[in-house]
N, C-alpha and C. Protein backbone atom coordinates (compact mmCIF):
# COMPACT_ATOMS: atom_id res chain seq x y z
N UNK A 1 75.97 -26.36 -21.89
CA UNK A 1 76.22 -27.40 -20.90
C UNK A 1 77.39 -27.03 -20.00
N UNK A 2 78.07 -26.54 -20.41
CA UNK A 2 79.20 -26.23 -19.97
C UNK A 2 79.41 -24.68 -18.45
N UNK A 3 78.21 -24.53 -18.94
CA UNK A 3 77.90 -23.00 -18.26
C UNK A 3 77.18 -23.80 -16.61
N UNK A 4 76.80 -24.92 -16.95
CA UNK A 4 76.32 -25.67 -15.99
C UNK A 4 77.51 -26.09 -14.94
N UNK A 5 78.31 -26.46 -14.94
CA UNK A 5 79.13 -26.97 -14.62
C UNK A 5 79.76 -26.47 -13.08
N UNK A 6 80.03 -25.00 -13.31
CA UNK A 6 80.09 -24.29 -12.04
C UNK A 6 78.87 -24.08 -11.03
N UNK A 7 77.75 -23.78 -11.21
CA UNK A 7 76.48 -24.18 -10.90
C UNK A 7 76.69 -25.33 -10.49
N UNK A 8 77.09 -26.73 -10.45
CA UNK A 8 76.76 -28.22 -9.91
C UNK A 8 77.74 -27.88 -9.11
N UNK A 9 79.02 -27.52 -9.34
CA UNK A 9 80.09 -27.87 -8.71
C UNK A 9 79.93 -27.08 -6.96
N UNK A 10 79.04 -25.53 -7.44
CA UNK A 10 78.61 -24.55 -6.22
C UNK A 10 77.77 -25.76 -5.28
N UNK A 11 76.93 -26.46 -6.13
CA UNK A 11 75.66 -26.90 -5.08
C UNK A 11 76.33 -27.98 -4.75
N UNK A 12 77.02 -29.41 -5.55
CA UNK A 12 77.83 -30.28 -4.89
C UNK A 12 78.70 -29.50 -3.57
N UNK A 13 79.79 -28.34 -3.18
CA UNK A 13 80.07 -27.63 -2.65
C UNK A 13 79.58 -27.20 -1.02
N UNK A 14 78.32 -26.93 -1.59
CA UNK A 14 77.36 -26.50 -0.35
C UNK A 14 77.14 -27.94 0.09
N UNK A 15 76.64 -29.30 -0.64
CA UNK A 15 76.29 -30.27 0.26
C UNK A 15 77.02 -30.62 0.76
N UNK A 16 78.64 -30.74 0.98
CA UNK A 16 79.81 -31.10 1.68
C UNK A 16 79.95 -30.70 2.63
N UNK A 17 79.72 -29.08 2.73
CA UNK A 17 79.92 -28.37 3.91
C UNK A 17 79.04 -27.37 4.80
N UNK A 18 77.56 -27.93 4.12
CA UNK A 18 76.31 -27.35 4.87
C UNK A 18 75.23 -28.43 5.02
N UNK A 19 75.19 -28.76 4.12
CA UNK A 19 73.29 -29.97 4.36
C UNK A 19 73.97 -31.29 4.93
N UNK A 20 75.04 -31.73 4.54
CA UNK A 20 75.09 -33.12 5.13
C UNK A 20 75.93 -32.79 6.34
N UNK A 21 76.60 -32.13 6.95
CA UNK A 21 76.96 -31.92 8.71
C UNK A 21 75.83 -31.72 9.22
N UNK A 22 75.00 -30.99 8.89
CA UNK A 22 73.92 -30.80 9.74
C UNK A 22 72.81 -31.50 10.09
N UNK A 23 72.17 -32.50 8.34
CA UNK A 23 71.68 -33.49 8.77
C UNK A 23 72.72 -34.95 9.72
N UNK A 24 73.63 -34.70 9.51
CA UNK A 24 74.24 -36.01 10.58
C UNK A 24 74.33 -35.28 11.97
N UNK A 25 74.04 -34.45 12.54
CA UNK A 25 74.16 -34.04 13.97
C UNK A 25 72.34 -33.89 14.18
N UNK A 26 71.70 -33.95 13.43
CA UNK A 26 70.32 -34.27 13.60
C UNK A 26 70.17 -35.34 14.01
N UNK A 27 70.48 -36.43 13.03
CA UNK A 27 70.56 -38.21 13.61
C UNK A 27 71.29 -38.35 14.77
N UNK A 28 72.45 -37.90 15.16
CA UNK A 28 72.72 -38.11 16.03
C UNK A 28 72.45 -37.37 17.51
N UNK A 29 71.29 -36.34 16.84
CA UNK A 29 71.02 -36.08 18.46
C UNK A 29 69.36 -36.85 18.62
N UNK A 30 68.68 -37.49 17.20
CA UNK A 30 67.31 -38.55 17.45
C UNK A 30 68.25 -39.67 18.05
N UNK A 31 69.29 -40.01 18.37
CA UNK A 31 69.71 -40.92 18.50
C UNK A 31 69.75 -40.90 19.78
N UNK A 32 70.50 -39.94 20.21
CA UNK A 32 70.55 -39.68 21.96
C UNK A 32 69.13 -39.75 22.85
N UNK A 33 68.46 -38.61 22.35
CA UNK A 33 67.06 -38.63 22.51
C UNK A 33 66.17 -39.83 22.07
N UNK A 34 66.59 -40.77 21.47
CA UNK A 34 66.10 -41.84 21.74
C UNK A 34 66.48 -43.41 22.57
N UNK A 35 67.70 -42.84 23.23
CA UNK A 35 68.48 -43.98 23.50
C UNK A 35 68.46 -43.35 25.20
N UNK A 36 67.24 -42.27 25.78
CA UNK A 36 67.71 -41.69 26.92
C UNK A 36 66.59 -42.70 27.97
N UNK A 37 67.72 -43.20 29.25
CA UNK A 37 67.06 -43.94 30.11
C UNK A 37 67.13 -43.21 31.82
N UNK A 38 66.15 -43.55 32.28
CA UNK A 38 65.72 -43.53 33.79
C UNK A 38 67.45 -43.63 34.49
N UNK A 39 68.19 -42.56 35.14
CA UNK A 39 69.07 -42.29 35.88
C UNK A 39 70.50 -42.00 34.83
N UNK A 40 70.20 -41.16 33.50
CA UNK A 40 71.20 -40.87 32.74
C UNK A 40 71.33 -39.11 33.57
N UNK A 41 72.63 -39.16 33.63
CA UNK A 41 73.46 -37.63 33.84
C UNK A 41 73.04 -36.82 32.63
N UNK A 42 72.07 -35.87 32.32
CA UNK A 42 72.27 -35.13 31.14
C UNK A 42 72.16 -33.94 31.12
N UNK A 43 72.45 -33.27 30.33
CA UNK A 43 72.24 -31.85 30.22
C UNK A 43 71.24 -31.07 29.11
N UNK A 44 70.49 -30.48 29.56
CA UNK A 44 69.35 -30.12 28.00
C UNK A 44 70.37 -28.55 27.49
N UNK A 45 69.55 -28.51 26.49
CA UNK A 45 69.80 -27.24 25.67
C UNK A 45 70.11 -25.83 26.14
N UNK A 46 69.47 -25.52 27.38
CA UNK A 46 69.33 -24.10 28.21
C UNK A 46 70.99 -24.56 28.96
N UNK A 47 71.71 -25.58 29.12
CA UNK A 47 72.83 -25.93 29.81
C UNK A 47 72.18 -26.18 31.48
N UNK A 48 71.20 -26.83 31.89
CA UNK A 48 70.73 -27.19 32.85
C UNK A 48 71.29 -28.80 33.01
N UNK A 49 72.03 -29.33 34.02
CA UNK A 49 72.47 -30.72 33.99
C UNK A 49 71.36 -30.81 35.05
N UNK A 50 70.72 -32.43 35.45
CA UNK A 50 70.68 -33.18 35.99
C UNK A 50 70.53 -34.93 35.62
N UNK A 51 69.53 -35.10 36.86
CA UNK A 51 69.68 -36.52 36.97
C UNK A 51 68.32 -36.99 36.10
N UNK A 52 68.18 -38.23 34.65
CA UNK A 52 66.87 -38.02 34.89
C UNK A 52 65.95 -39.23 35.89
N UNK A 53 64.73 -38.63 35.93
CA UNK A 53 64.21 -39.69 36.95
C UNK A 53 62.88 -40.29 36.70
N UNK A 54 62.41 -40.11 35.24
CA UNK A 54 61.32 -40.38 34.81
C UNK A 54 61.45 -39.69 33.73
N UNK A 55 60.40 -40.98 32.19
CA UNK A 55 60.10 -41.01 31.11
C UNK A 55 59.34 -40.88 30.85
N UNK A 56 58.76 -40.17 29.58
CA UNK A 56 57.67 -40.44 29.30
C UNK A 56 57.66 -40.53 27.63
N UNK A 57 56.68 -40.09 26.41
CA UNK A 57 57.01 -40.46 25.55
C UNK A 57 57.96 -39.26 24.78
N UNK A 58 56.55 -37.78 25.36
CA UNK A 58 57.59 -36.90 24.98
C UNK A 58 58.17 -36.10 26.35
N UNK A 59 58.02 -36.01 27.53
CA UNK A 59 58.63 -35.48 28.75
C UNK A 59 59.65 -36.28 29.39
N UNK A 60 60.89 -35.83 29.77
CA UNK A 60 61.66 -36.16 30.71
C UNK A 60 61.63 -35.45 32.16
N UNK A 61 61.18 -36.11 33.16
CA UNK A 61 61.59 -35.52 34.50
C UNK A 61 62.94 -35.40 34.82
N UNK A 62 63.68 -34.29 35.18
CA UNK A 62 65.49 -34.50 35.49
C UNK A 62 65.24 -33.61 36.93
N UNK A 63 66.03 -34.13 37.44
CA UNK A 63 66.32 -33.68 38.80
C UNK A 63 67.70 -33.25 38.94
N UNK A 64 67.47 -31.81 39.29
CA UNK A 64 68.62 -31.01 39.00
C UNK A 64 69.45 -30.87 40.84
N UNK A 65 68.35 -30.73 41.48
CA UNK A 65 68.68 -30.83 42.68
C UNK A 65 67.88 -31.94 43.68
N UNK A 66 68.84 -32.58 45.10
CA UNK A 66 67.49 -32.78 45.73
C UNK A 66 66.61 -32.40 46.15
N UNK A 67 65.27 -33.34 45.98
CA UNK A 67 63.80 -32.48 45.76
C UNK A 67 63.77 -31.81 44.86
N UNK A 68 64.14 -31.37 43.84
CA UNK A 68 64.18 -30.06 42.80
C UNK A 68 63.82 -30.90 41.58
N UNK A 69 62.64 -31.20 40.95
CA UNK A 69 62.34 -31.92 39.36
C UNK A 69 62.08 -31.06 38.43
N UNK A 70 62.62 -31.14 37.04
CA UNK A 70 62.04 -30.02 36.15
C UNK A 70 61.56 -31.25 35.13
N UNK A 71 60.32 -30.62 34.35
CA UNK A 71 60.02 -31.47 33.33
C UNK A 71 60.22 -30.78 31.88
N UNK A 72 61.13 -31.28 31.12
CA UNK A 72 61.48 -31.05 29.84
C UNK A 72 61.14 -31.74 28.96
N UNK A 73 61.28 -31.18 27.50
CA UNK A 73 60.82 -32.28 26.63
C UNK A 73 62.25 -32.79 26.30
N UNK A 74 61.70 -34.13 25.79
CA UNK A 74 63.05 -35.19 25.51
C UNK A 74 63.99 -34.11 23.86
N UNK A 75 63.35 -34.02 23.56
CA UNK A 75 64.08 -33.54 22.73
C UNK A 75 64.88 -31.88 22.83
N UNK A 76 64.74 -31.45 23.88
CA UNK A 76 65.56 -30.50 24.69
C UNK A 76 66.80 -30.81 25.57
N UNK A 77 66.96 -32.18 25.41
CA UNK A 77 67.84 -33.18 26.12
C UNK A 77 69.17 -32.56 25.18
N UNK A 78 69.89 -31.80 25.28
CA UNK A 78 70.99 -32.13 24.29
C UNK A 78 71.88 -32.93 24.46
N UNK A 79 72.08 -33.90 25.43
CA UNK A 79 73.54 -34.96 25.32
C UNK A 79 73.58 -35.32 26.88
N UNK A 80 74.22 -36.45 27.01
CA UNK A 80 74.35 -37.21 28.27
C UNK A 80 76.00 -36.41 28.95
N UNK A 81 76.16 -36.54 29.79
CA UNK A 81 77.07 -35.93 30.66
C UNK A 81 77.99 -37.17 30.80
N UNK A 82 79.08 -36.66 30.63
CA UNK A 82 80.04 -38.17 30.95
C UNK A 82 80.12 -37.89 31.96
N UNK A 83 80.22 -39.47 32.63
CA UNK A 83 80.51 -39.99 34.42
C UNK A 83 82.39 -39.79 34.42
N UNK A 84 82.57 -38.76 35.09
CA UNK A 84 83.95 -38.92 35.81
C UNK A 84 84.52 -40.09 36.13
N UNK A 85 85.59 -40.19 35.82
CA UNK A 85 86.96 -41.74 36.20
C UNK A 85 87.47 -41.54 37.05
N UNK A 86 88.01 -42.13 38.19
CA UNK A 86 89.07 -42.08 38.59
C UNK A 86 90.70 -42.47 38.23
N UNK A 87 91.38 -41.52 38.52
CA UNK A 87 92.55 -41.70 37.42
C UNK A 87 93.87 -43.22 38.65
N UNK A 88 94.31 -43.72 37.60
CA UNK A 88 94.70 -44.82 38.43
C UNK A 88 95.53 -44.47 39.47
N UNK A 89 96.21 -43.62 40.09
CA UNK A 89 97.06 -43.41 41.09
C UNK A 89 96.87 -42.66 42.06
N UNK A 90 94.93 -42.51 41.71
CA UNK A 90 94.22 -41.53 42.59
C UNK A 90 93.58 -42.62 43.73
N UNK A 91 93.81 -42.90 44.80
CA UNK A 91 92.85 -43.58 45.80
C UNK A 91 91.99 -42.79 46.86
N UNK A 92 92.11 -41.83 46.62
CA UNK A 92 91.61 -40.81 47.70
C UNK A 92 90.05 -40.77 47.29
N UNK A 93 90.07 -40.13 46.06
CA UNK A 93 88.19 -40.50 45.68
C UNK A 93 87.70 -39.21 45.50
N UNK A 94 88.48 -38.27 46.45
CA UNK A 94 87.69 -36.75 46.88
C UNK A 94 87.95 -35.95 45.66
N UNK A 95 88.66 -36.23 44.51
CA UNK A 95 88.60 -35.26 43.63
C UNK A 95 89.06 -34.00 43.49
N UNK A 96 89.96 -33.84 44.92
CA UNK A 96 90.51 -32.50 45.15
C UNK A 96 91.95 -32.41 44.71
N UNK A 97 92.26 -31.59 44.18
CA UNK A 97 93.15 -31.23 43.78
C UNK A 97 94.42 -31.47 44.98
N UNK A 98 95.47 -31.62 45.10
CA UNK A 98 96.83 -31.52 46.28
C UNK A 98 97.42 -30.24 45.71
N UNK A 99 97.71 -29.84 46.83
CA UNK A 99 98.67 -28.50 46.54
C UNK A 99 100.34 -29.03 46.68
């Protein structure tokens, strides 16, 4: 019994720091991919951002440029793009840097 012990402790081990990170970044990317709506900023897997502009159950239309549509599958979606802030003492808008 005892010879067992290191054996559980290896595989307890591995589930800490291999099977359960990986299944929780699974859920959380069915999560994205299921929570994706008509005019989200996103970016798929290949690192292609656009706009999307149509759903379907398994296709997303994203529009990368104007006039320019690509159709991907939703689950190539890897993550929504955060929308830029403006920072409070910025009124200008243009985003440019001042020298």
């Amino acid at each position: 019994m005892a010879a067992f012990l290191p054996i559980i402790g290896v595989f307890a081990l591995m589930w800490f720091l291999l099977i359960r990170p990986q299944q929780q970044r699974v859920r959380r990317h069915q999560a994205v991919v299921a929570s994706l709506a008509v005019g989200d900023e996103v970016v798929t897997v290949g690192g292609i951002c656009g706009r999307i502009v149509a759903l379907d159950d398994e296709l997303a239309s994203v529009e990368v440029a104007p006039g320019v549509t690509l159709r991907v599958l939703r689950g190539a979606v890897n993550g929504r793009v955060p929308t830029p802030t403006a920072e409070p003492g910025d009124s200008s808008g243009s985003g440019e840097l001042e020298a």
